[in-house]
Protein backbone atom coordinates (compact mmCIF):
# COMPACT_ATOMS: atom_id res chain seq x y z
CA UNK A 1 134.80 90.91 92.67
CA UNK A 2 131.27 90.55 91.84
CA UNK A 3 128.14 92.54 93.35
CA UNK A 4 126.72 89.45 94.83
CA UNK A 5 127.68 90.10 98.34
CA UNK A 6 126.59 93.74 98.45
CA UNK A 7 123.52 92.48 97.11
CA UNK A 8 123.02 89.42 99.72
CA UNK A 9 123.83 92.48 102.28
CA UNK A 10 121.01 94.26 101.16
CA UNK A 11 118.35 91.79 100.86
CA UNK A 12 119.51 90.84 104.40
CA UNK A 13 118.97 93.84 105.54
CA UNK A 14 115.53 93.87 103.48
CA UNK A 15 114.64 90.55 105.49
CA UNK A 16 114.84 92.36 108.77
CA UNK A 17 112.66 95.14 107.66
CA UNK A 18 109.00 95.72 109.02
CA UNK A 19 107.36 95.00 105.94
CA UNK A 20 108.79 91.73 105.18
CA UNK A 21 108.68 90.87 109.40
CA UNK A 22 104.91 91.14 109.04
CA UNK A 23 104.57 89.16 105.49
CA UNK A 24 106.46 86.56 107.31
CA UNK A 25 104.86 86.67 110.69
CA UNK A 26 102.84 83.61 112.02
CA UNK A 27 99.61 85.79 112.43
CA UNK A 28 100.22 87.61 109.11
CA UNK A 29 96.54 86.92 107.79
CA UNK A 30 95.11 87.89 110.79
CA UNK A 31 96.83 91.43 111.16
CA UNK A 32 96.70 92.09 107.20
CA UNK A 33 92.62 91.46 107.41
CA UNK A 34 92.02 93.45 110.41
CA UNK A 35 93.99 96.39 109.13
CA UNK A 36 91.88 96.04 105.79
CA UNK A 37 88.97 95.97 107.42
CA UNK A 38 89.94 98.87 109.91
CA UNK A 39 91.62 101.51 107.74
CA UNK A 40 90.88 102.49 103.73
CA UNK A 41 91.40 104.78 101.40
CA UNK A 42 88.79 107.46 103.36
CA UNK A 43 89.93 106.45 106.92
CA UNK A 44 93.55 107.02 106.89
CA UNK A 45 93.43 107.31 110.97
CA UNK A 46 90.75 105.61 113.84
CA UNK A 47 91.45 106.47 117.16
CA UNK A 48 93.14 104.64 119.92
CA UNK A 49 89.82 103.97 122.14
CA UNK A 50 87.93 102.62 119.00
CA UNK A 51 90.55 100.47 117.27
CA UNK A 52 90.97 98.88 120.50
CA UNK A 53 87.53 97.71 120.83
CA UNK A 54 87.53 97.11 116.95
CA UNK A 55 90.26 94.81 117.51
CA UNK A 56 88.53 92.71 120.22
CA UNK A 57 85.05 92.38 118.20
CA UNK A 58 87.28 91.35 115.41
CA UNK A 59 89.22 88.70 117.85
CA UNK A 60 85.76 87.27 119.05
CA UNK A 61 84.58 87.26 115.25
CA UNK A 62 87.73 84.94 114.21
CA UNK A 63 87.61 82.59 117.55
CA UNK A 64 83.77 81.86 116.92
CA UNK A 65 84.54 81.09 113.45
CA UNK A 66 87.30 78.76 114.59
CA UNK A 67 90.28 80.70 113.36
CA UNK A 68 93.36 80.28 115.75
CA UNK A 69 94.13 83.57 117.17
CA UNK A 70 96.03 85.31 119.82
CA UNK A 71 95.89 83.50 122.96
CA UNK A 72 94.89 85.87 126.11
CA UNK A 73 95.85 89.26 123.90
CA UNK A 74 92.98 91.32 124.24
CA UNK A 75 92.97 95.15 121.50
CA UNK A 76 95.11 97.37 123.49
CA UNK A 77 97.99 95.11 124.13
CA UNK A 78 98.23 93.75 120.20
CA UNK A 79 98.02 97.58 119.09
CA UNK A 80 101.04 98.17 121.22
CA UNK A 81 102.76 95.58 120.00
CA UNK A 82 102.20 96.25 116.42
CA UNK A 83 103.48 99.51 116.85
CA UNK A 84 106.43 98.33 118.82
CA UNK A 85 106.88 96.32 115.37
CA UNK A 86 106.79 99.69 113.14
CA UNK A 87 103.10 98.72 111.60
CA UNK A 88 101.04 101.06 113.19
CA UNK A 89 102.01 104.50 114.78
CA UNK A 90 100.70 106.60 116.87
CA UNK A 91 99.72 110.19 116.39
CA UNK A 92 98.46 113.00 118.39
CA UNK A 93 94.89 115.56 117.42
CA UNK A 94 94.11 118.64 117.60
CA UNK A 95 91.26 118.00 120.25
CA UNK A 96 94.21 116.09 122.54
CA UNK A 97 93.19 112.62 122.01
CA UNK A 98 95.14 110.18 119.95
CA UNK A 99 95.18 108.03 116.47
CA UNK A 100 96.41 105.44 114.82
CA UNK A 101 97.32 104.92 111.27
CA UNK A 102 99.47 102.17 109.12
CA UNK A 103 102.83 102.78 108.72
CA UNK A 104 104.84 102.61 105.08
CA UNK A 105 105.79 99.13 105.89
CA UNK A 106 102.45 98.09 106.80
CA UNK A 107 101.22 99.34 103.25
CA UNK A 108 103.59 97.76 101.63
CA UNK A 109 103.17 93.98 103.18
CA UNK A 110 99.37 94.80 102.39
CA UNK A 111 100.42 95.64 98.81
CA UNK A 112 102.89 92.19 98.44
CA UNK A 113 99.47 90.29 100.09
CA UNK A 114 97.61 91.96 97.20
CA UNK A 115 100.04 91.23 94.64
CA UNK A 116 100.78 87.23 95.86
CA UNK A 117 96.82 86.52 96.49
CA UNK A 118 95.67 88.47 92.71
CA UNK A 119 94.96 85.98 90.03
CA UNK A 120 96.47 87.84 86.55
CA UNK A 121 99.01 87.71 84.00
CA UNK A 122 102.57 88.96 84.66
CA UNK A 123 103.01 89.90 81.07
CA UNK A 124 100.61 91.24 79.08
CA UNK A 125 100.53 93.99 76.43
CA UNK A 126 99.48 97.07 78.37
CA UNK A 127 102.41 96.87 80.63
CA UNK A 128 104.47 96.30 77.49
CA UNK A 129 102.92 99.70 75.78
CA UNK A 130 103.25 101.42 78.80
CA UNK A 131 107.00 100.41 78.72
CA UNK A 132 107.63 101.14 75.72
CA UNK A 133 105.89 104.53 75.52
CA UNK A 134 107.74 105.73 78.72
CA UNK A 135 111.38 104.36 77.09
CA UNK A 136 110.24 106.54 73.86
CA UNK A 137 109.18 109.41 75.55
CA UNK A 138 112.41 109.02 77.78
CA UNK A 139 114.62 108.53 75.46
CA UNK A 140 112.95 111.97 73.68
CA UNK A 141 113.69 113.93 76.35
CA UNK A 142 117.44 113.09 76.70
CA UNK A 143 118.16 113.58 73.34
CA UNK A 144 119.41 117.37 73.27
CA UNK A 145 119.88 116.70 69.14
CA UNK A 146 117.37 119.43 67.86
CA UNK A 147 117.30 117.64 64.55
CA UNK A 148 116.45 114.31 65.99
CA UNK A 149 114.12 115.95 68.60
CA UNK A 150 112.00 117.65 65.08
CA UNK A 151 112.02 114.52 63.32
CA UNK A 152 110.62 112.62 66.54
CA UNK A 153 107.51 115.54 66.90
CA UNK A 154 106.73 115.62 62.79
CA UNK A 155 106.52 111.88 62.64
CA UNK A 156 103.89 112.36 65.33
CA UNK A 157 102.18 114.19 63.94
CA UNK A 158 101.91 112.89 60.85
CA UNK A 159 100.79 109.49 62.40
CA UNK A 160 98.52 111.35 64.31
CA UNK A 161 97.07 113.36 60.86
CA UNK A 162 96.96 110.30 58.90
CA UNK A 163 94.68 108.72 61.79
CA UNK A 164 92.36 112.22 61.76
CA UNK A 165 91.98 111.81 58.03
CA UNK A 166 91.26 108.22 57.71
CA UNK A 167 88.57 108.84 60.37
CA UNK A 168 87.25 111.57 58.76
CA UNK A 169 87.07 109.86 55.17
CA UNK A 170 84.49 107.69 57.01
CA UNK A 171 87.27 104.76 58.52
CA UNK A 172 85.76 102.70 60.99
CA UNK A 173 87.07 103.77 64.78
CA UNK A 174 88.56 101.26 66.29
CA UNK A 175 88.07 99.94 69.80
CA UNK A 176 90.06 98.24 72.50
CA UNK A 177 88.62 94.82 72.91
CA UNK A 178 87.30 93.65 76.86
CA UNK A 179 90.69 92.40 77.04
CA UNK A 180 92.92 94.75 76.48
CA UNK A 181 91.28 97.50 78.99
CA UNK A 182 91.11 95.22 81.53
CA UNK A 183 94.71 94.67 81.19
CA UNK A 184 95.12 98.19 80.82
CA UNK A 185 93.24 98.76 84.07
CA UNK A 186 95.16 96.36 86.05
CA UNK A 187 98.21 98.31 85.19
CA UNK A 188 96.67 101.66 86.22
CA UNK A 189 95.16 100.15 89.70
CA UNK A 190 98.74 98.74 90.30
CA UNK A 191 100.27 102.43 89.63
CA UNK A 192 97.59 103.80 91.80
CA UNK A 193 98.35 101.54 94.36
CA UNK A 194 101.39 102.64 94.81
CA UNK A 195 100.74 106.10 95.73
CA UNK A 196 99.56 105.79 99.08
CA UNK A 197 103.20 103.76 100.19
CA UNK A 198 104.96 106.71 98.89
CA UNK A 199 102.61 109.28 100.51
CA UNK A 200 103.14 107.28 103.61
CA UNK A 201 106.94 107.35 103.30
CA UNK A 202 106.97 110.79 103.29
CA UNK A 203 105.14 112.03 105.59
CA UNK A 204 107.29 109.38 108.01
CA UNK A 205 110.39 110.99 106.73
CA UNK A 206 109.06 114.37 107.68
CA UNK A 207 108.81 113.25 111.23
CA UNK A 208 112.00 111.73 110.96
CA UNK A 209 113.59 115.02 110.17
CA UNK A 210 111.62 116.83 112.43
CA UNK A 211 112.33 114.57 115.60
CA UNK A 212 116.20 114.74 115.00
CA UNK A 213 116.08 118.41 114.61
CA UNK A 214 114.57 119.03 118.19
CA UNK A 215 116.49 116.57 119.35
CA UNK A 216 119.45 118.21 118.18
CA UNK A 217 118.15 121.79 119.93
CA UNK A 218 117.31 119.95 122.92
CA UNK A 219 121.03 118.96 123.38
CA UNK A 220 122.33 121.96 122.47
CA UNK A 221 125.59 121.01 121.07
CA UNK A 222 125.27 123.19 117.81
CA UNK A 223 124.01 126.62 116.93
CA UNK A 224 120.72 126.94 116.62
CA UNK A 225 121.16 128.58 113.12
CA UNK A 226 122.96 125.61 111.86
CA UNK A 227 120.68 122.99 113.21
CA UNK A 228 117.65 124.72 111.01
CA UNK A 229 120.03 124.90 107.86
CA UNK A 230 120.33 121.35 108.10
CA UNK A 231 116.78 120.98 108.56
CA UNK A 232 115.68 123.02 105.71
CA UNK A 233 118.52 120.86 103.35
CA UNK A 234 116.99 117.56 104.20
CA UNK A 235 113.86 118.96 103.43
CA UNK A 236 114.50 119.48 100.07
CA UNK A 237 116.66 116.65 99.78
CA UNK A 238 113.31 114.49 100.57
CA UNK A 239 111.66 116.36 98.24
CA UNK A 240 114.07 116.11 95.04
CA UNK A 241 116.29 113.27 95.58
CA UNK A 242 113.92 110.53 96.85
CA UNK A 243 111.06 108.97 94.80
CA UNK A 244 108.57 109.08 97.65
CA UNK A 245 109.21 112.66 97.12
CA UNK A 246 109.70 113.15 93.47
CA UNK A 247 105.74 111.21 93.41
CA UNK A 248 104.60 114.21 95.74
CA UNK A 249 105.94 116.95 93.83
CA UNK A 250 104.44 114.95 90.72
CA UNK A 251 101.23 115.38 92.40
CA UNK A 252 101.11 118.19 93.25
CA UNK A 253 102.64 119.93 90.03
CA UNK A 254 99.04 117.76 88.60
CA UNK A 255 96.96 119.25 91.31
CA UNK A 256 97.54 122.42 90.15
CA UNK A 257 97.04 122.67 87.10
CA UNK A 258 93.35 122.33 87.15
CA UNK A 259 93.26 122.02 83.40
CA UNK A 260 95.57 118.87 83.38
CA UNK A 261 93.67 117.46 86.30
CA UNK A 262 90.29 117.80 84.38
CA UNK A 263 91.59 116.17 81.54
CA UNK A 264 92.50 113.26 84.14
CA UNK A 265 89.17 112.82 85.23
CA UNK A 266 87.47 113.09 81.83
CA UNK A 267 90.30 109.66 80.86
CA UNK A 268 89.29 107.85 84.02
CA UNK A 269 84.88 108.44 82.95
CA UNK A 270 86.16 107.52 79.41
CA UNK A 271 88.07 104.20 80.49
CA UNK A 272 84.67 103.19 82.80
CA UNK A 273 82.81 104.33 80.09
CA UNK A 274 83.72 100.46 78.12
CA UNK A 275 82.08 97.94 77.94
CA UNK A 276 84.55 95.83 79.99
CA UNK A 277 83.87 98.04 83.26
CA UNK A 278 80.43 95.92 83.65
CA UNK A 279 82.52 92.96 84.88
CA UNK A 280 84.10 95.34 87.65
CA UNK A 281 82.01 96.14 91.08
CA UNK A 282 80.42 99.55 91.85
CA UNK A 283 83.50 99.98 94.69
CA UNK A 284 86.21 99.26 92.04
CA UNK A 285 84.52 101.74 89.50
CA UNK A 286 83.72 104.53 92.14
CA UNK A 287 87.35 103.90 93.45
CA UNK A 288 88.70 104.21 89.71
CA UNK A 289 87.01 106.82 88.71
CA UNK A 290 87.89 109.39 91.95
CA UNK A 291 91.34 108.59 91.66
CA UNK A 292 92.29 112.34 91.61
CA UNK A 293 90.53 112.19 95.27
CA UNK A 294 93.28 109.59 96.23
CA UNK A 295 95.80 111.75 94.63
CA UNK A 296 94.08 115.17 96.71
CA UNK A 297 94.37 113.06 100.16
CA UNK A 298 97.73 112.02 99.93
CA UNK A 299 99.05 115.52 98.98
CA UNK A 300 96.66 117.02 101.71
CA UNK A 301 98.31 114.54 104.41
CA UNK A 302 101.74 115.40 103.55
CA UNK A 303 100.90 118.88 103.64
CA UNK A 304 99.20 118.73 107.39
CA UNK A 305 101.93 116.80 108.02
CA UNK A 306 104.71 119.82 107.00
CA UNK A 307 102.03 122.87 108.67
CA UNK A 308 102.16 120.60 112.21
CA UNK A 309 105.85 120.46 112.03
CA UNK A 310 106.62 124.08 111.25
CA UNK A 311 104.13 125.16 113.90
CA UNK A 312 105.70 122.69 116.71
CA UNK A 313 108.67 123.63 116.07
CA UNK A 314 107.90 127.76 115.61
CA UNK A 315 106.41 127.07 119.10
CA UNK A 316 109.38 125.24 120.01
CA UNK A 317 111.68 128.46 119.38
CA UNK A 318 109.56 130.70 120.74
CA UNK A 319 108.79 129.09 124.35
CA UNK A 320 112.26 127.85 124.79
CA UNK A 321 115.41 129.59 126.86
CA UNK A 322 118.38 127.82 127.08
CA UNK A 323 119.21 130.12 129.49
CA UNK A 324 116.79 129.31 132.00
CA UNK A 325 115.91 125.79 133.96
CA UNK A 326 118.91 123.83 132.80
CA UNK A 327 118.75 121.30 135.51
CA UNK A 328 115.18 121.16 134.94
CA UNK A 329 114.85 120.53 131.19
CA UNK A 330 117.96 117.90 131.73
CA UNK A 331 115.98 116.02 133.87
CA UNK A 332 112.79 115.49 132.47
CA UNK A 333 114.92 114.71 128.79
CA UNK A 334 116.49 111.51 131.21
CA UNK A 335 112.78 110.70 132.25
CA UNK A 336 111.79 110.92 128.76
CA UNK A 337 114.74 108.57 127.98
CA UNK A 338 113.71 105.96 130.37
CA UNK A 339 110.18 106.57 130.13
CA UNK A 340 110.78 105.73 126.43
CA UNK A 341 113.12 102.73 127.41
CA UNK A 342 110.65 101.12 129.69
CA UNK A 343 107.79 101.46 127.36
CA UNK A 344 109.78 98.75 125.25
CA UNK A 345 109.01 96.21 127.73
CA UNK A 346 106.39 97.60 129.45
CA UNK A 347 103.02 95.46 129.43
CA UNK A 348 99.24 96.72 129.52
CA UNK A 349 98.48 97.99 133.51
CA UNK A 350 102.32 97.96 134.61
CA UNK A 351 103.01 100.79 136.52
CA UNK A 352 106.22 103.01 137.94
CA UNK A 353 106.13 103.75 142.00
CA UNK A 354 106.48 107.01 141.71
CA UNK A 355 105.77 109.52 145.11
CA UNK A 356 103.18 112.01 144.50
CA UNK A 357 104.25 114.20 146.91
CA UNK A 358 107.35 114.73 148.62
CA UNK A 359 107.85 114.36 151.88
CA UNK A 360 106.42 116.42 154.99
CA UNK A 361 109.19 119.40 155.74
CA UNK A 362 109.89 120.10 159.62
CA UNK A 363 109.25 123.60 159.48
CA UNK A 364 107.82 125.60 162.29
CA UNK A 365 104.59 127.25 161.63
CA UNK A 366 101.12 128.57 162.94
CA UNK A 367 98.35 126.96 164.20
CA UNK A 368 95.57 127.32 161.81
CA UNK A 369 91.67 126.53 161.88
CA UNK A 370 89.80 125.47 158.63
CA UNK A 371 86.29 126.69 157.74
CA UNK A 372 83.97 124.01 158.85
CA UNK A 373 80.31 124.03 156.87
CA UNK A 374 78.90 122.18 159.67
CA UNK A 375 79.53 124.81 162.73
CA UNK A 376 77.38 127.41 160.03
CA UNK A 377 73.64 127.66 161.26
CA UNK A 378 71.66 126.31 158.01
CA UNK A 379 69.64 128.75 155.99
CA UNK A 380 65.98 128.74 156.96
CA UNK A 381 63.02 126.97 155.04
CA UNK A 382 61.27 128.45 152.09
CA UNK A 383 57.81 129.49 152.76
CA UNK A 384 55.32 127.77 151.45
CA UNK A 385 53.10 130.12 149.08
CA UNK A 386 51.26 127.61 146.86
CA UNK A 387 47.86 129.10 147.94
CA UNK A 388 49.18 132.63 146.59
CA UNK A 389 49.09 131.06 142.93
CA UNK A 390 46.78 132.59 140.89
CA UNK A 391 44.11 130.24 138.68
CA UNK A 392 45.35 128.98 135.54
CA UNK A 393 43.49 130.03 132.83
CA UNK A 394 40.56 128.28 130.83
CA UNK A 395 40.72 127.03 127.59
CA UNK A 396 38.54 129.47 126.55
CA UNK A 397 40.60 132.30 127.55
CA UNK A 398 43.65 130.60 125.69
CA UNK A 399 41.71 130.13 122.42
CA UNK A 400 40.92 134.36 122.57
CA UNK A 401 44.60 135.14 122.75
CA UNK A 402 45.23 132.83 119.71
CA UNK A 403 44.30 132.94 116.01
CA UNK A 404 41.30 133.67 114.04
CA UNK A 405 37.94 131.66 115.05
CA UNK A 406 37.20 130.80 111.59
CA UNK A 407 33.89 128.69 111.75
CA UNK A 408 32.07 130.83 114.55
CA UNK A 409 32.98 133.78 111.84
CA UNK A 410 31.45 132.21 109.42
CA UNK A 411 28.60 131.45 110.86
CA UNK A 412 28.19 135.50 112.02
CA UNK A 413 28.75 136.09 109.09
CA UNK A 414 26.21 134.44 107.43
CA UNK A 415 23.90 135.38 110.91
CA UNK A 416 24.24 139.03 109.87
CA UNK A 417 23.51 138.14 106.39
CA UNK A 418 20.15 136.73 106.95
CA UNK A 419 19.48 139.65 109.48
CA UNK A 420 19.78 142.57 106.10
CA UNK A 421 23.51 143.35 106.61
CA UNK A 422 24.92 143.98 103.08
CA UNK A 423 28.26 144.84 103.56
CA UNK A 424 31.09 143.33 104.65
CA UNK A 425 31.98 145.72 107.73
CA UNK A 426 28.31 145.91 108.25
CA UNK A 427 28.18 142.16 108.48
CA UNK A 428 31.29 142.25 110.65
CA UNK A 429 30.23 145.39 113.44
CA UNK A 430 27.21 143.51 114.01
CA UNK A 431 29.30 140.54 115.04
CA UNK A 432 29.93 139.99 119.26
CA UNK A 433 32.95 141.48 120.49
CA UNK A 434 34.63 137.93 121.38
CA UNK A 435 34.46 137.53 117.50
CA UNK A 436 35.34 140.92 117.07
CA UNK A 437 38.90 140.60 117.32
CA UNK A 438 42.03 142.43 115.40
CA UNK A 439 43.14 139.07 114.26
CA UNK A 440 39.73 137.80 112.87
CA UNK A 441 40.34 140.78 109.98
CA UNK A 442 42.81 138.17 108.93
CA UNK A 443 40.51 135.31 109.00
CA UNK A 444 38.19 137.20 107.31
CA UNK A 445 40.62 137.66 104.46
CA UNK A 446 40.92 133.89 104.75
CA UNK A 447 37.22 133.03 104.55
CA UNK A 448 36.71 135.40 101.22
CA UNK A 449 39.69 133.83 99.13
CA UNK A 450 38.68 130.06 100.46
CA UNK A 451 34.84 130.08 100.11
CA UNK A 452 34.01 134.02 99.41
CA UNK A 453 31.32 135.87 100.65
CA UNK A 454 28.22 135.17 101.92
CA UNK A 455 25.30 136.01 99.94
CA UNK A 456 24.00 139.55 99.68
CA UNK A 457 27.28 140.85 101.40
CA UNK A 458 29.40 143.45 99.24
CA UNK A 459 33.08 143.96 99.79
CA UNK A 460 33.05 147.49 100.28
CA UNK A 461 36.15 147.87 102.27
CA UNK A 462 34.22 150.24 105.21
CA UNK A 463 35.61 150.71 108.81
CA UNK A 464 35.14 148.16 111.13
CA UNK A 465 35.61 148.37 114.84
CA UNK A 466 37.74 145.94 116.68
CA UNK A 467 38.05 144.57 120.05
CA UNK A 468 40.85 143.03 121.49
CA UNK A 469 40.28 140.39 124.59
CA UNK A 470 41.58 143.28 127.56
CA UNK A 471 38.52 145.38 126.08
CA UNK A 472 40.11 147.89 124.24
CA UNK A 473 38.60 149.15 120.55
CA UNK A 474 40.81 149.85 117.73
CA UNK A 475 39.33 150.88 114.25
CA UNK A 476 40.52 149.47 111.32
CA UNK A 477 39.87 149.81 107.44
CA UNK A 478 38.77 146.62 105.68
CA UNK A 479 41.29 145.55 102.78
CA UNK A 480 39.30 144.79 99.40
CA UNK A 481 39.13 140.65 99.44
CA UNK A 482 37.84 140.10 95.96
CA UNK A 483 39.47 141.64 93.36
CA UNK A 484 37.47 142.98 90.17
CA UNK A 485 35.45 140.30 88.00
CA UNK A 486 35.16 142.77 84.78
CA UNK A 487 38.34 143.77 84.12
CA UNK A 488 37.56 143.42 79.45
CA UNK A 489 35.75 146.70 78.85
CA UNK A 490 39.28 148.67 80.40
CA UNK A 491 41.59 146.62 78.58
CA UNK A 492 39.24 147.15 75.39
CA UNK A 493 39.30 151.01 76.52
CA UNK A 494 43.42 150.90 76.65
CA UNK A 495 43.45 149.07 73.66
């Protein structure tokens, strides 16, 4: 019997999967481009309240441009919908609200989109190198022959000698033509494509496991014990037997080994370094080049992914007693069951008629009086002391509790100058006391390094007495403001 109807079974199967549901839905143009535009390679999530509206402006975008659309579906109710279809789900935050982000299937009807609508050649020779390098290299490492294995490594390297020496004899180096790397980079942007599908898949098999396994507790019809063995073996399983998870452990075995990963980045600079990468746009060559940030997200997500369900379900262990409120925890697992049933149907605004509160009890019991704020005498009125308020101040009286008073220094200064002062605290102790001041020392230090001294005045760093505006004198010693002008003869001397 041939394999034909085990393989019409699968593709049947196939048919009725998400991804191919939404290539082959009516409004698959629509949902494609509004997921594009809504989520990326940096926004892997965009919460409930703002996809909804994001939705909508999109809506009103495609019906003024005359694009048929979604009669009478406003954000909310299509985003429910598409996640009753498996292309979006929903996930909780740590602040309590909600997100939503594409599902595996959703990535990969974007991906066949990308693939149907991308104008290239099927065959070309960098996917044939790449095949053929990966059947050698293969085909290498399931040889266990030692002799074959030696002969495969010294004919290596004696290609790869020969190719040192010719270039070091002066051969010319040869270049990939503009051809040939774009090829090659069309292979490597398909590769990289691919990752975030597999990422996806995952991280939706994690919750898969994770949902069954409190499930499982919640019915308690095994051991607790056993139920976690099975969860830790399907764990691994995912991680070793699956190729979403065999690409994870791939990147994260290249994650850590900071050497290999710097080597990785160094290729991708090299590859945009050509002349072909002109032709690309700065998105595609800023996208290329931080691929090892895709490859970083993808392996953080998974990770966040694992911590949330080891801590739910650590939580989940610790808070939970079989032994105590049976009847309770059965009965709000059937309202989660029909909850979860009637959401299936369930339309935007429908609501359950539920009592809040149960019924009034006939039980005997004493009369009681509440406090009533209105039988309380009011507090009396404030007294009105606005005439107590002292004066504000004057300006004046502002500016003397505030910095130096730089021009009427100056002009002291130069007052006490032309009155036979020749020092500088002679100059300044003949000044009023208003310009007397602690803090016009530092003005003074000001006015000597900005336009120096006034003429006739030495800097002989005397005692000058201060007064501050309450009245009080403080003395103070005068810092020298110039510093020496002669300074040759004691160098000459040192010398």
């Amino acid at each position: 019997m041939s394999g034909v109807p085990r393989d019409v079974a699968r593709l049947t199967e196939a048919r009725e999967g998400a991804a191919l549901s939404l290539v082959r839905s009516r409004w698959a143009p629509l949902i494609l481009a509004i997921f594009r535009a809504s989520f990326s390679q940096e926004i892997k999530q965009v919460r409930a309240e703002r996809l909804h509206v994001q939705v909508d402006t999109y809506l009103h975008e495609l019906r003024d441009a005359g694009f048929e659309v979604p009669a009478q579906e406003e954000g909310r109710a299509l985003c429910l919908s598409w996640m009753r279809s498996q292309w979006l789900r929903r996930v909780p935050l740590d602040d309590g609200g909600e997100a939503y982000e594409l599902t595996s299937h959703a990535l990969a009807a974007m991906r066949m989109h990308s693939e149907l609508s991308r104008e290239r050649a099927l065959l070309s020779e960098s996917r044939l190198t790449t095949i053929l390098d990966a059947v050698r290299r293969w085909a290498t490492e399931a040889n266990p022959d030692e002799t074959t294995r030696m002969a495969v490594l010294d004919a290596e390297i004696a290609r790869l000698t020969a190719e040192r020496d010719r270039i070091a004899a002066g051969g010319e180096v040869e270049i990939a033509d503009d051809e040939r790397m774009l090829g090659g980079y069309t292979d490597l942007v398909d590769l990289l494509g691919q990752l975030p599908g597999d990422f996806r898949r995952v991280e939706e098999a994690l919750d898969a496991i994770h949902d069954q396994m409190v499930r499982d507790f919640r019915a308690e019809e095994r051991p607790k014990g056993e139920v976690l063995g099975e969860y830790l073996a399907s764990s691994t399983r995912l991680a070793s037997q699956t190729r979403e998870g065999r690409a994870f452990q791939g990147a994260l075995t290249v994650l850590s080994d900071e050497d290999l990963l710097a080597e990785f980045r160094e290729d991708l600079r090299a590859i945009m370094s050509h002349p072909f990468a002109r032709d690309l746009s700065p998105d595609e060559r800023a996208a290329f080049v931080n691929a090892d940030a895709l490859l970083r997200r993808g392996l953080r997500d998974v990770q966040t992914r694992q911590q949330r369900a080891s801590q739910s379900l650590a939580e989940y262990l610790a808070a939970y007693d079989s032994l105590q409120e049976r009847e309770v925890t059965r009965t709000l697992r059937r309202v989660e069951q029909e909850l979860a049933v009637w959401m299936e149907t369930a339309r935007a605004r429908d609501t359950v008629p539920l009592p809040w509160m149960p019924s009034r009890l006939d039980i005997e019991h004493l009369r009681t009086r509440f406090y009533d704020p209105s039988r309380e005498k009011p507090a009396p009125a404030l007294e009105d002391v606005s005439d107590l308020a002292p004066a504000p101040p004057s300006l004046d009286d502002v500016r003397r509790q505030g910095g130096p008073l730089l021009d009427e220094v100056r002009r002291g200064l130069d007052a006490a100058a032309a009155d036979g002062a020749t020092t500088l605290s002679a100059a300044f102790n003949a000044l009023p006391d208003d310009l007397r001041r602690p803090v016009e020392v530092f003005g003074l230090a000001y006015l000597a390094a900005r336009d120096g001294l006034p003429g006739g005045i030495a800097d002989d760093g005397g005692v000058v007495r201060t007064v501050r505006p309450d009245g009080t004198e403080r003395a103070l010693a005068l810092p020298r403001l110039q510093p020496p002008t002669d300074l040759t003869g004691d160098d000459d001397d040192d010398a």
